[in-house]
C-alpha atoms as a PDB file:
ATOM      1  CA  UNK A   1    -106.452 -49.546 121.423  1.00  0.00           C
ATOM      2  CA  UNK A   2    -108.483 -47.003 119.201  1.00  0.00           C
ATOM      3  CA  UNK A   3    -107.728 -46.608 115.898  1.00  0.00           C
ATOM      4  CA  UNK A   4    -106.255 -43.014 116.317  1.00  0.00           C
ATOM      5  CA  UNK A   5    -103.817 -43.742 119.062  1.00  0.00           C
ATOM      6  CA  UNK A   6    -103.003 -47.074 116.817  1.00  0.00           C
ATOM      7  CA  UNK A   7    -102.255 -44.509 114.084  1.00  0.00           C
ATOM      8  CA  UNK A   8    -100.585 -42.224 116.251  1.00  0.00           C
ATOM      9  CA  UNK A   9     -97.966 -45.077 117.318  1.00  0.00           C
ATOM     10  CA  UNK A  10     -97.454 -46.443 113.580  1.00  0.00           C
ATOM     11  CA  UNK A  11     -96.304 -42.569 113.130  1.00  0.00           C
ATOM     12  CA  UNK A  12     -94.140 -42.935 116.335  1.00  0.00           C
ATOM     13  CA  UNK A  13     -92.253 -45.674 115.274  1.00  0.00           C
ATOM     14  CA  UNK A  14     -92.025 -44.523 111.324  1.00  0.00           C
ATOM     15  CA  UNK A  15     -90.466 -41.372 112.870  1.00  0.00           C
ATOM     16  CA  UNK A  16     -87.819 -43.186 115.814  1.00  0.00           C
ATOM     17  CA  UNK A  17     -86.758 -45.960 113.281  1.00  0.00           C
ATOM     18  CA  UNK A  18     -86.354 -43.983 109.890  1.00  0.00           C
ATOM     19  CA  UNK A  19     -82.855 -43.253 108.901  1.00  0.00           C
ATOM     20  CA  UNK A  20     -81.787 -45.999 112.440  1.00  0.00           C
ATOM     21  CA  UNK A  21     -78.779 -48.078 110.680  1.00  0.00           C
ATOM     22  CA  UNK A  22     -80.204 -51.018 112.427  1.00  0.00           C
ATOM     23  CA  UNK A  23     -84.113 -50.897 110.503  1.00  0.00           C
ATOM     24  CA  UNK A  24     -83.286 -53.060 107.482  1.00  0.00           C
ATOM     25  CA  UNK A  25     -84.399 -53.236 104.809  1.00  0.00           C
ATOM     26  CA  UNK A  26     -83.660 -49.361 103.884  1.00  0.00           C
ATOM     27  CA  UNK A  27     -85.765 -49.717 100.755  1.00  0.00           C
ATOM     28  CA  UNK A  28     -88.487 -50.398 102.382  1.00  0.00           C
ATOM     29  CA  UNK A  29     -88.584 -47.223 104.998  1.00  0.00           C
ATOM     30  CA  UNK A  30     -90.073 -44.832 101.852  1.00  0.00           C
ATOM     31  CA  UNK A  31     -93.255 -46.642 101.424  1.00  0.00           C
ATOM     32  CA  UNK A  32     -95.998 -46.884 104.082  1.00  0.00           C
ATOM     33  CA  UNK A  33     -97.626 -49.812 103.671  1.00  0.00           C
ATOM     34  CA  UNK A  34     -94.259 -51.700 103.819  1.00  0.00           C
ATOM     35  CA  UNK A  35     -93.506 -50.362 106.778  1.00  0.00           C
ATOM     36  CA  UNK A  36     -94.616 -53.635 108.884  1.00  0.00           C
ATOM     37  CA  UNK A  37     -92.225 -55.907 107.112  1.00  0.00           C
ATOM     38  CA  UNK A  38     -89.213 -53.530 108.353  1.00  0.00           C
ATOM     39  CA  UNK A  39     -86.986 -55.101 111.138  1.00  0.00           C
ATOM     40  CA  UNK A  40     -84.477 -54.214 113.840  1.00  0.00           C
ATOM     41  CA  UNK A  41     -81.337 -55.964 113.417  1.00  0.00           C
ATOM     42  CA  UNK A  42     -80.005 -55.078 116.659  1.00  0.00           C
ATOM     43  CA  UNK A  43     -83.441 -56.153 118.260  1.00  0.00           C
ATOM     44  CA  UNK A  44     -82.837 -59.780 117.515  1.00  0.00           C
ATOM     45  CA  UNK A  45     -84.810 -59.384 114.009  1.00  0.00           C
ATOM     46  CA  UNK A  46     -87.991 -58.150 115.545  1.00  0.00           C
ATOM     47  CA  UNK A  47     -90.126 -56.178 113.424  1.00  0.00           C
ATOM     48  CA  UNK A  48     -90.055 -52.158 114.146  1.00  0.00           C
ATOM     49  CA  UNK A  49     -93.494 -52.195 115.248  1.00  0.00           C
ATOM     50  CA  UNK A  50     -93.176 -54.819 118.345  1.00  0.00           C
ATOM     51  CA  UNK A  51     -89.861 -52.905 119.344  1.00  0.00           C
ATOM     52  CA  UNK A  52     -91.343 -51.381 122.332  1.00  0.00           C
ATOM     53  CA  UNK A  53     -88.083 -49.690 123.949  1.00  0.00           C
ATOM     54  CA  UNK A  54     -85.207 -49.014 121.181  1.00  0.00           C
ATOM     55  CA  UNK A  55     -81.465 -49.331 122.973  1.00  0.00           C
ATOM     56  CA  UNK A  56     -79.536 -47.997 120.167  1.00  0.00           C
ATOM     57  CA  UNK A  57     -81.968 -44.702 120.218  1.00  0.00           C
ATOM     58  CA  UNK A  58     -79.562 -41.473 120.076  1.00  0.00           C
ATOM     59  CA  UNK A  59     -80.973 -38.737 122.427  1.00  0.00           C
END
């Protein structure tokens, strides 16, 4: 994966998870380079960024 479309995911993600009441820890969702160590609670604990398919995503 290029470094672009890498990017272009990260800002995927940021943007389907922020404000989700299952990302914890809240805190965390305002600073960028935290963003890694935020996690799904209703994904078994997985970290937002290896979520590939959210089921609790409102559309």
């Amino acid at each position: 994966m290029k470094v672009v479309d890498a990017k272009k995911q990260e800002a995927r993600i940021k943007k389907r998870c922020t404000g989700c009441q299952w990302a914890s820890p809240k805190e965390f969702q305002e600073y960028d380079r935290l963003w890694p160590f935020v996690t799904c609670t209703g994904c078994a604990e997985k970290k937002c960024f290896e979520v590939t398919i959210c089921p609790y995503r409102e559309e």
